[in-house]
Structures are given as C-alpha cells and as structure tokens.
Protein backbone atom coordinates (compact mmCIF):
# COMPACT_ATOMS: atom_id res chain seq x y z
CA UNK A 1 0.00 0.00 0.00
CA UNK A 2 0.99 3.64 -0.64
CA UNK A 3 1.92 5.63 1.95
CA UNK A 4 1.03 9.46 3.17
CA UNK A 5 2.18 11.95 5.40
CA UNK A 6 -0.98 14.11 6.77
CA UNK A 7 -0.43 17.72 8.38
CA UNK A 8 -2.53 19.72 9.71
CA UNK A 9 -2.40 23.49 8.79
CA UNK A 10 -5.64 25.10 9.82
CA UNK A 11 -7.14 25.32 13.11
CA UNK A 12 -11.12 23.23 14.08
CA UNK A 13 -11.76 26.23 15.76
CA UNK A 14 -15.95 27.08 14.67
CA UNK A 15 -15.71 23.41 12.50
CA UNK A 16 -18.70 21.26 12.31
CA UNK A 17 -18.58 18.60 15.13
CA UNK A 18 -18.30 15.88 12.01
CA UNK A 19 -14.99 17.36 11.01
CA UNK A 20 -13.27 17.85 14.22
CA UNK A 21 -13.95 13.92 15.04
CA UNK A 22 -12.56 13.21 11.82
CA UNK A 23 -9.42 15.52 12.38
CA UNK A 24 -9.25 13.35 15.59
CA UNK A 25 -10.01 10.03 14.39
CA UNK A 26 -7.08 10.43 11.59
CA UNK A 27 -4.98 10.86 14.93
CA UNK A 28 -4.08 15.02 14.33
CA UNK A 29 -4.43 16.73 17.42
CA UNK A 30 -2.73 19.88 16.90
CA UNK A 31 -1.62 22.60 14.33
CA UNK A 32 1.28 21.48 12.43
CA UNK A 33 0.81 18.11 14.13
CA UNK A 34 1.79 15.24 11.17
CA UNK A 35 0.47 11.67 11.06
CA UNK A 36 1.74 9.08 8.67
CA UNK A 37 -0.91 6.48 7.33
CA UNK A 38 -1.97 3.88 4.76
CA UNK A 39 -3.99 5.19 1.82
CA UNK A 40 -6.72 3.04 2.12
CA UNK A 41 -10.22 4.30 0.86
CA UNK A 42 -11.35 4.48 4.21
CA UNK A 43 -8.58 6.96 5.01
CA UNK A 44 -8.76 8.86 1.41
CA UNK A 45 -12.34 9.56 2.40
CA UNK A 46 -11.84 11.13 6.18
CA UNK A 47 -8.91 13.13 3.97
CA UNK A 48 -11.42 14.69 1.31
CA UNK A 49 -13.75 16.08 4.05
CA UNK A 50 -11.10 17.55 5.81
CA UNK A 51 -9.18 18.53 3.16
CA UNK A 52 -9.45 22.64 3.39
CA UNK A 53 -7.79 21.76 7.46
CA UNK A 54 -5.19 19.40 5.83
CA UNK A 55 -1.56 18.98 3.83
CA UNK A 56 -1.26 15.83 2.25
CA UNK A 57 1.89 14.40 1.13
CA UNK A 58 2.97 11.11 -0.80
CA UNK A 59 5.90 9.43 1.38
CA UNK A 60 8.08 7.59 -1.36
CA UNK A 61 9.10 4.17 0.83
C-alpha cells in the first residue's frame, strides 16, 4: 500500500462537530501536528472532508 504523510495546517476552531472527530479520528491533534498512514479508501475519504484543514503528502518508501 501507498503511503502518506498528513499535516494539519488550519485550526477546528468554529468546524462542524463531524470534522473535528474526523481531524481526531485520523490521529491530528494539533496545528502542524503530522500523522503518517496507509492510503486506504477508508482513510482517502476522512482526507477529502477535511481537506481545506489538511496537507497531504505522498511518502516515497
């Protein structure tokens, strides 16, 4: 499986409730806090509705 590196850059501050459990449930905490993670469909899809909060990278391993 493919591999990517997930940052997030904007705060959750005045989010919907749905996207900060998704910001948490992808394991991001924090600003600038990074989490590195299969790219299953499963995670692809928690990426897309978050993906105005988050950076996503492709890790080449």
């Amino acid at each position: 499986m493919k591999r990517i590196k997930i940052t997030q850059v904007r705060s959750a501050i005045d989010r919907p409730e749905r996207q900060k459990l998704t910001l948490q449930a992808l394991g991001l905490k924090k600003m600038n806090a990074s989490k590195e993670v299969e790219a299953t469909p499963q995670i692809l899809g928690m990426v897309r509705i978050v993906d105005h909060l988050v950076k996503v990278e492709e890790l080449n391993k």
